[in-house]
Protein backbone atom coordinates (compact mmCIF):
# COMPACT_ATOMS: atom_id res chain seq x y z
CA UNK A 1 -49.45 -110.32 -92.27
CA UNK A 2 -47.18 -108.20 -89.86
CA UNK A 3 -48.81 -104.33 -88.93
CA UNK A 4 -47.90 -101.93 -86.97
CA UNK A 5 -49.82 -101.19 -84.04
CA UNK A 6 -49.92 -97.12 -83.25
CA UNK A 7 -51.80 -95.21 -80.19
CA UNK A 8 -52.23 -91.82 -79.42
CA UNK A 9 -51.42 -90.32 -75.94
CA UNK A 10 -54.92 -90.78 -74.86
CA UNK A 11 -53.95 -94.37 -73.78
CA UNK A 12 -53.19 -95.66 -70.22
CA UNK A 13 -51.00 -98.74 -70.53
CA UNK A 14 -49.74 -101.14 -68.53
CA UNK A 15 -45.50 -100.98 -67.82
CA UNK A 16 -43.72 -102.44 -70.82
CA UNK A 17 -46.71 -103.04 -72.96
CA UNK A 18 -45.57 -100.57 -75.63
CA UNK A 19 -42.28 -102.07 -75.52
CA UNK A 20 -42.72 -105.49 -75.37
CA UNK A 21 -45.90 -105.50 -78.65
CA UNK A 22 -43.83 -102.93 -80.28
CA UNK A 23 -46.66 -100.04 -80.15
CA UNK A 24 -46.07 -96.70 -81.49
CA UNK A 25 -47.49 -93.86 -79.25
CA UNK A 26 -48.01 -90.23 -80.30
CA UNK A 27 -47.91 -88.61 -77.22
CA UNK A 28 -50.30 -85.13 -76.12
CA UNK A 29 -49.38 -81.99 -75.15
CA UNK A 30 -49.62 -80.42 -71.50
CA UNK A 31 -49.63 -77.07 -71.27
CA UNK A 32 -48.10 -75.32 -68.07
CA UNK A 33 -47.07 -71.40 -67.50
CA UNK A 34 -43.93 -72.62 -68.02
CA UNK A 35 -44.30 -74.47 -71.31
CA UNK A 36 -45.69 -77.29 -73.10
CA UNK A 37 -44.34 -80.70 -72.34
CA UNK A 38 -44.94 -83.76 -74.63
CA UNK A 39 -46.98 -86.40 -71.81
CA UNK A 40 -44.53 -89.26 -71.13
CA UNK A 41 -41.55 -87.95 -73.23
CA UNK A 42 -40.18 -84.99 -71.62
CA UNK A 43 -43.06 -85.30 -68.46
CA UNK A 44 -43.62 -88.41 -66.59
CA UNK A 45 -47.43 -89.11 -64.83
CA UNK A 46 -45.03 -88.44 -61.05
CA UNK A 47 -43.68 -84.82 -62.70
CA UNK A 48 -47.13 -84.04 -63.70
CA UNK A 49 -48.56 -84.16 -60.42
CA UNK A 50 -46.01 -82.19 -58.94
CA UNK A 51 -46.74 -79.70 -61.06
CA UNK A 52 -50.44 -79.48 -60.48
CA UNK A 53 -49.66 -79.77 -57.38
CA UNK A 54 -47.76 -75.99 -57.81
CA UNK A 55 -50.79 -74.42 -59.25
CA UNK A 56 -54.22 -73.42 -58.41
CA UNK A 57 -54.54 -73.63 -62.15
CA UNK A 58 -55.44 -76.92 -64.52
CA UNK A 59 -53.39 -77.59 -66.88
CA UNK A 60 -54.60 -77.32 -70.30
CA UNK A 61 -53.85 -80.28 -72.73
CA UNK A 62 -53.55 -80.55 -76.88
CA UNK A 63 -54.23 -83.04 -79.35
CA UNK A 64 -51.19 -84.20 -81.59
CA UNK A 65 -50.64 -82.04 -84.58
CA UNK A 66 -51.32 -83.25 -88.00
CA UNK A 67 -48.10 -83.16 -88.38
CA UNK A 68 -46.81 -85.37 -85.48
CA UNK A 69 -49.28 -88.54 -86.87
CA UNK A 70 -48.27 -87.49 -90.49
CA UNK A 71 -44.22 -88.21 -89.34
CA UNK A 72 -45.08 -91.02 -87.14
CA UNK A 73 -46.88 -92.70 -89.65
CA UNK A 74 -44.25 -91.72 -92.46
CA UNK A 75 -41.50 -93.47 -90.34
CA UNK A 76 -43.31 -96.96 -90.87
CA UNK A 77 -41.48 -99.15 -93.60
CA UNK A 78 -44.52 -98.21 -96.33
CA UNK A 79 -44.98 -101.65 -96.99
CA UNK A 80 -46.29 -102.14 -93.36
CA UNK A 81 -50.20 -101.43 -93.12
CA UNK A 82 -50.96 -99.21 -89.60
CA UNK A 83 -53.46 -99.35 -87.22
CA UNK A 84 -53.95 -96.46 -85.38
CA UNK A 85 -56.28 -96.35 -81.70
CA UNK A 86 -57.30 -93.40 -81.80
CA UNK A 87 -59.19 -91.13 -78.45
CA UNK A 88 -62.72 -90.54 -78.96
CA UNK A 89 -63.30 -88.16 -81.15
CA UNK A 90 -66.23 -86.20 -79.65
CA UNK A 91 -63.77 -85.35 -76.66
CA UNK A 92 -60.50 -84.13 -78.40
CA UNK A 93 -59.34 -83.18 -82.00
CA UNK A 94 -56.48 -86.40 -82.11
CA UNK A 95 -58.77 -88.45 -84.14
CA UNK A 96 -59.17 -85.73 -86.62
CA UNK A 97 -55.72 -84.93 -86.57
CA UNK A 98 -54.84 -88.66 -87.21
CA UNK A 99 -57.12 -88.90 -90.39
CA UNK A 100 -55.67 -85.28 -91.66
CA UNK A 101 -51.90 -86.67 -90.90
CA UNK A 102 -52.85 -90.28 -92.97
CA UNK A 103 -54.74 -88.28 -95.78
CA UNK A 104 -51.59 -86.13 -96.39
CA UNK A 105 -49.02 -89.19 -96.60
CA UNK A 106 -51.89 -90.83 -98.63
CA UNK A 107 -51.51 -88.23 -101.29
CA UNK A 108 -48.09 -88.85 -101.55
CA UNK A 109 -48.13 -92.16 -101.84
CA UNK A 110 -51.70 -93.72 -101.72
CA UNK A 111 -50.48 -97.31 -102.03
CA UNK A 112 -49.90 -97.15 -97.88
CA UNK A 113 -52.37 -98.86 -95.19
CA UNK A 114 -53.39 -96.74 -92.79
CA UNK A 115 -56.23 -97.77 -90.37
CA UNK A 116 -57.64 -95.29 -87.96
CA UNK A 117 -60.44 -96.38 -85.11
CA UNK A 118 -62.60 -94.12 -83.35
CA UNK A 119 -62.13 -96.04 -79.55
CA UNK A 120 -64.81 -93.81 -78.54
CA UNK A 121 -63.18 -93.73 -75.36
CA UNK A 122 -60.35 -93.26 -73.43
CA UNK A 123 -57.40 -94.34 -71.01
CA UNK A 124 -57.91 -98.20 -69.78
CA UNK A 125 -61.00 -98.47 -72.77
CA UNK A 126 -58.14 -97.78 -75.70
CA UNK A 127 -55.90 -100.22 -73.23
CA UNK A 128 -58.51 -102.90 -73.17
CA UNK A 129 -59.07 -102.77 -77.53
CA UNK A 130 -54.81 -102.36 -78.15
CA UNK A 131 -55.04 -105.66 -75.75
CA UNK A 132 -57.77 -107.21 -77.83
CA UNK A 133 -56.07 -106.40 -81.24
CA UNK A 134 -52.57 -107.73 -79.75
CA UNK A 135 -54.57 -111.21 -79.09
CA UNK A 136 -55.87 -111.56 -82.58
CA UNK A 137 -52.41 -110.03 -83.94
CA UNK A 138 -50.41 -112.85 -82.11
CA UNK A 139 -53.29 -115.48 -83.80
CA UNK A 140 -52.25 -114.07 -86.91
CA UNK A 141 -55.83 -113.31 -87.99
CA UNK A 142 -55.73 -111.36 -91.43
CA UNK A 143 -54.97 -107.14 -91.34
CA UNK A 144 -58.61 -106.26 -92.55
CA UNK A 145 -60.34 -108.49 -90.09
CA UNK A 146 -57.99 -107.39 -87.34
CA UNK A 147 -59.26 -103.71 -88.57
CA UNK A 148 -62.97 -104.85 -88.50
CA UNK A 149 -63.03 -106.84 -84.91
CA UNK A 150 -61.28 -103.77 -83.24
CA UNK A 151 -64.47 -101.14 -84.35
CA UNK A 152 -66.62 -103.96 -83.40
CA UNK A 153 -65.16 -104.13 -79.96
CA UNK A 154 -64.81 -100.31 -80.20
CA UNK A 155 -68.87 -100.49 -80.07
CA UNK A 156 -68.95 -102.95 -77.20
CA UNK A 157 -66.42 -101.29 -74.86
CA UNK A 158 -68.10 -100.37 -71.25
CA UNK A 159 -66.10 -97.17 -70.05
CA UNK A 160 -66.60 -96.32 -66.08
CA UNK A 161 -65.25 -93.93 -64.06
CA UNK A 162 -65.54 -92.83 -60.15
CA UNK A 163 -64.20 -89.54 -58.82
CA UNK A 164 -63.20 -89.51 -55.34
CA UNK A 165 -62.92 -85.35 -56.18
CA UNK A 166 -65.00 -83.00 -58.05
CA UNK A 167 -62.31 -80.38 -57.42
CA UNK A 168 -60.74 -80.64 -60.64
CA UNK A 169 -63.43 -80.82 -62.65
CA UNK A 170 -64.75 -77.33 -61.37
CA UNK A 171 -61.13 -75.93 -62.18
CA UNK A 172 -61.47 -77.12 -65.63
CA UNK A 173 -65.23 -75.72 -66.39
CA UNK A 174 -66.97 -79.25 -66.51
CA UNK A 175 -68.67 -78.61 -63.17
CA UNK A 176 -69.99 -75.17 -62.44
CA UNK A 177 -68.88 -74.48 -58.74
CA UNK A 178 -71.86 -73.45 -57.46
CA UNK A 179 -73.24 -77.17 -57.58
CA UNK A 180 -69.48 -78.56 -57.06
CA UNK A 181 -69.81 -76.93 -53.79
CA UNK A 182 -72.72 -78.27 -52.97
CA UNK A 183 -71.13 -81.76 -54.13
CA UNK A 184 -68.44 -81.32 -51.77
CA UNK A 185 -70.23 -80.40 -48.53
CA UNK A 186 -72.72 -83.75 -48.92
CA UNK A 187 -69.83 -85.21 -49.68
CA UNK A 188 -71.43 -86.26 -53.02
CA UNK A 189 -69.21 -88.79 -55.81
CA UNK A 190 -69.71 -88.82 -59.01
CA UNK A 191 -70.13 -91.97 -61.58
CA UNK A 192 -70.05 -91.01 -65.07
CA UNK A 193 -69.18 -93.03 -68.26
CA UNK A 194 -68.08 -92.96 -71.55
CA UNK A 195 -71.79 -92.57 -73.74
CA UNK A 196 -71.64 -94.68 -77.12
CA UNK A 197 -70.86 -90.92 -78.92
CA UNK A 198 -67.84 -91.56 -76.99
CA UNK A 199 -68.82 -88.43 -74.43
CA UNK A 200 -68.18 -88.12 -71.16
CA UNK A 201 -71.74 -88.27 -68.90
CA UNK A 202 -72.68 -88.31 -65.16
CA UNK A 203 -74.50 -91.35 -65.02
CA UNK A 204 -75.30 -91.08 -61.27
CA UNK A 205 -74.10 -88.84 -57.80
CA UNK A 206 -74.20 -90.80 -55.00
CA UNK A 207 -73.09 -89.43 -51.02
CA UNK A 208 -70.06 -91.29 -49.80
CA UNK A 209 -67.30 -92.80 -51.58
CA UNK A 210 -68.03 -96.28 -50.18
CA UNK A 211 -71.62 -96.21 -51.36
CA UNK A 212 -69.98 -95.01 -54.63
CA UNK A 213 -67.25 -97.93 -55.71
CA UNK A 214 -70.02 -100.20 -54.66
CA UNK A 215 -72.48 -99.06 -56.75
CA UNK A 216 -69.29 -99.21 -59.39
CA UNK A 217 -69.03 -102.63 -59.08
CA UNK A 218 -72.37 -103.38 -59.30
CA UNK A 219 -72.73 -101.07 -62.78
CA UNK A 220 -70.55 -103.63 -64.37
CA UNK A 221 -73.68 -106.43 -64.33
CA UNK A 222 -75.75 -104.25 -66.03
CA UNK A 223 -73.68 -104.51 -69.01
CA UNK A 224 -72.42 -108.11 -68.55
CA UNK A 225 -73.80 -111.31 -67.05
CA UNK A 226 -70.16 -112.79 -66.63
CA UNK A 227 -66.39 -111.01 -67.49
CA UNK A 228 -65.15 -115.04 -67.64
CA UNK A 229 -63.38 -115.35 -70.95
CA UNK A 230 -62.93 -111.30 -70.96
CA UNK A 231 -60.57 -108.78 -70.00
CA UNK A 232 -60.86 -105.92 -67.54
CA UNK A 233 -58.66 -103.01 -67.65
CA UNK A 234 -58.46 -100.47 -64.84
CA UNK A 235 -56.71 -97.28 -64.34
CA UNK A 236 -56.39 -95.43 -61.19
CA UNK A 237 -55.07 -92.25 -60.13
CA UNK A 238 -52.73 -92.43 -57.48
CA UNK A 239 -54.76 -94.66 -55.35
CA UNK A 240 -53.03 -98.21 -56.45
CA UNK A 241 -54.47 -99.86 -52.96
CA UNK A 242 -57.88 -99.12 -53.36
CA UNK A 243 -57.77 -99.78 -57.05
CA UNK A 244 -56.41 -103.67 -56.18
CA UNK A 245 -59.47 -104.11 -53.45
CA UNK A 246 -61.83 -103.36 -56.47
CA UNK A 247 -60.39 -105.59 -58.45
CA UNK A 248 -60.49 -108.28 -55.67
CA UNK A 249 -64.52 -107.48 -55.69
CA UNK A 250 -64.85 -107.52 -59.47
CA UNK A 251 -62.60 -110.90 -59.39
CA UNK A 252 -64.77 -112.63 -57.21
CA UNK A 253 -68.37 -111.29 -58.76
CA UNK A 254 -67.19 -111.50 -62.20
CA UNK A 255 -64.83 -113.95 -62.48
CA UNK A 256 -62.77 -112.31 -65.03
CA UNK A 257 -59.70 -113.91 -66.81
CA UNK A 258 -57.34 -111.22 -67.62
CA UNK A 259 -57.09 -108.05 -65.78
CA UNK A 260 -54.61 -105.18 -66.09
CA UNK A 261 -54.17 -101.92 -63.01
CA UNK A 262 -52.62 -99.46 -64.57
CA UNK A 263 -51.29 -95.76 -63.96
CA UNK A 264 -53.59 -92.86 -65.01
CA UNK A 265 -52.13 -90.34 -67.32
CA UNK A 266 -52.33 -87.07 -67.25
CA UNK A 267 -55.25 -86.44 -69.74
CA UNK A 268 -58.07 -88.14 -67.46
CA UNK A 269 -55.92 -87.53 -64.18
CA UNK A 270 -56.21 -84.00 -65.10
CA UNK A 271 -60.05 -83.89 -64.18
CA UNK A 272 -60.18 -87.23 -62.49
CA UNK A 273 -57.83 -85.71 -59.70
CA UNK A 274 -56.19 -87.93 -57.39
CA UNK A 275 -58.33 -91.15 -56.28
CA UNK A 276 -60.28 -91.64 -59.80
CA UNK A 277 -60.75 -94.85 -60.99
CA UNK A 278 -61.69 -95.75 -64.28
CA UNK A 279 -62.83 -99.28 -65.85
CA UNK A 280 -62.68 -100.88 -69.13
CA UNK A 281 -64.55 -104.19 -70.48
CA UNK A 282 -66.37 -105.17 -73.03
CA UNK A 283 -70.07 -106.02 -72.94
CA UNK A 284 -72.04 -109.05 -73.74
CA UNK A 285 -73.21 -108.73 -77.68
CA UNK A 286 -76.65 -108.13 -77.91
C-alpha cells in the first residue's frame, strides 16, 4: 500500500532525501528581533548562523501550529494513510500539535489514516527511523506494520551528542553560568543523550575535547556489540572534518553498513553551537 511519509522540522536530513522518498516536512519557527522565519523555507542552516552570529541573544524557536499539520495533512489525497515522525514530545509541543492538527481533520472526515510517532528524539535519531521506515516502505511491508516497526525502533534508537561549547546552552537557560564558567575555564565537554522519556540529559563532563569524542565513540558499545547490518546517522554542526574522522573511528570499531553526515539544523545547532556532534543508531534488542 502507498503512504505518505511526513516529518516535522525537528529532523536533520541528508541533501535530497526529502526529495528523492517524497517526504513532507513541516518546518519550525525561529524567532529573531527581526521576525520569525519558517527553518529551511524562508531561512537556510548558512542564514541562521549569520544571524546568531549578529546577536548576543539565542534565538528562540516554535513548534508548528495546529494548524500548519492540520493543512499539511489535509493536502494528502485522503485516500493516502500518513505517517507522521514526530520530535520528542517531552522537549517541544510539535507532537502535540501534530495529534491536535490530525484530530481536527479526523472530525471532518474520520475515514483518513493518520499515524503519528513519538521519535523520542531528535535531528539524526528522527533521520535514522524516516531511513528505517523508507527501507521497509521500498519492501512494501503492509501500512500498519510499517506503523508498528517504526515505534519499535522509536524505543531502540541510541541518541548522542558532544558539545565542543557550553556557550549556547548558558544563553538559552539550560546551563546556569555560574557552573558554565567553571566548564569553560577546565575546559570541560559535555556528553549528554537523548533519555528513553525522550529528554535531553548530561550523561558525563569530561576535560578536553579529545578525551571527549573518544569517550563518544566508545559510548556507542555500551549500547551495541556490533552496528554491522545497521545504520548510523550523524549530524554535525559546522565541523564536517571532524565529523568524517569520527565516522572513520566508528567505521572501523563498529563496522557499520550504512552511514549518513548530515547538516545540523537550527533547532539542536541552536544550543549545540558550532562543533556539536550528534549520533543516531539503534541498539541491540534486549
Amino acid at each position: 500500500m502507498s503512504f505518505q511519509l511526513m516529518v516535522d522540522g525537528g529532523v536533520d536530513l541528508p541533501q535530497g532525501f526529502a526529495d528523492k522518498f517524497n517526504v513532507k516536512t513541516i518546518p519550525l519557527n525561529i524567532h529573531f528581533s527581526d521576525g520569525v522565519y519558517k527553518a529551511g523555507v524562508d531561512l537556510t542552516t548558512e542564514q541562521f548562523y549569520e544571524k546568531l552570529g549578529d546577536t548576543d541573544d539565542l534565538a528562540k524557536t516554535s513548534a508548528p501550529s495546529p494548524n500548519d499539520f492540520y493543512e499539511a495533512f489535509k493536502s494528502v489525497d485522503p485516500n493516502t494513510p500518513i505517517l507522521l515522525l514526530s520530535l520528542s514530545k517531552n522537549i517541544s509541543a510539535t507532537y502535540q500539535n501534530a495529534v491536535i492538527g490530525r484530530d481536527t481533520l479526523l472530525e471532518e472526515d474520520a475515514n483518513r489514516q493518520i499515524e503519528i510517532v513519538n521519535t523520542t528524539s531528535a535531528s539524526c535519531g528522527m533521520a535514522l527511523l524516516l531511513n528505517e521506515a523508507i527501507k521497509l516502505k521500498m519492501k512494501q511491508f503492509d501500512f500498519q506494520d510499517i506503523v508498528k516497526q517504526t515505534r519499535q525502533n522509536a524505543e531502540r534508537t541510541v541518541t548522542l551528542f558532544s558539545l565542543r561549547t557550553v556557550e549556547n546552552l548558558i544563553k538559552g537557560g539550560r546551563l546556569d553560568r555560574f557552573r558554565g564558567a567553571i566548564a569553560k575555564t577546565l575546559n570541560i565537554k559535555l556528553l549528554m543523550r537523548a533519555s528513553e522519556e525522550g529528554e535531553i540529559e548530561v550523561t558525563e563532563k569530561i576535560r578536553g575535547e579529545k578525551k571527549a569524542l573518544r569517550r563518544l565513540v566508545d559510548q556507542i558499545g555500551e549500547y551495541t556489540k556490533s552496528l554491522e547490518g545497521k545504520t548510523i546517522v550523524m549530524s554535525q554542526s559546522r565541523c564536517e572534518s571532524k565529523a568524517k574522522q569520527i565516522m572513520d573511528q566508528i567505521r572501523e570499531r563498529y563496522h557499520q553498513d550504512e552511514e549518513y553526515i548530515v547538516e545540523m539544523g537550527p533547532l539542536i545547532a541552536n544550543y549545540a553551537g558550532e562543533g556539536g556532534l550528534v549520533i543516531s543508531f539503534l541498539r541491540d534488542d534486549q
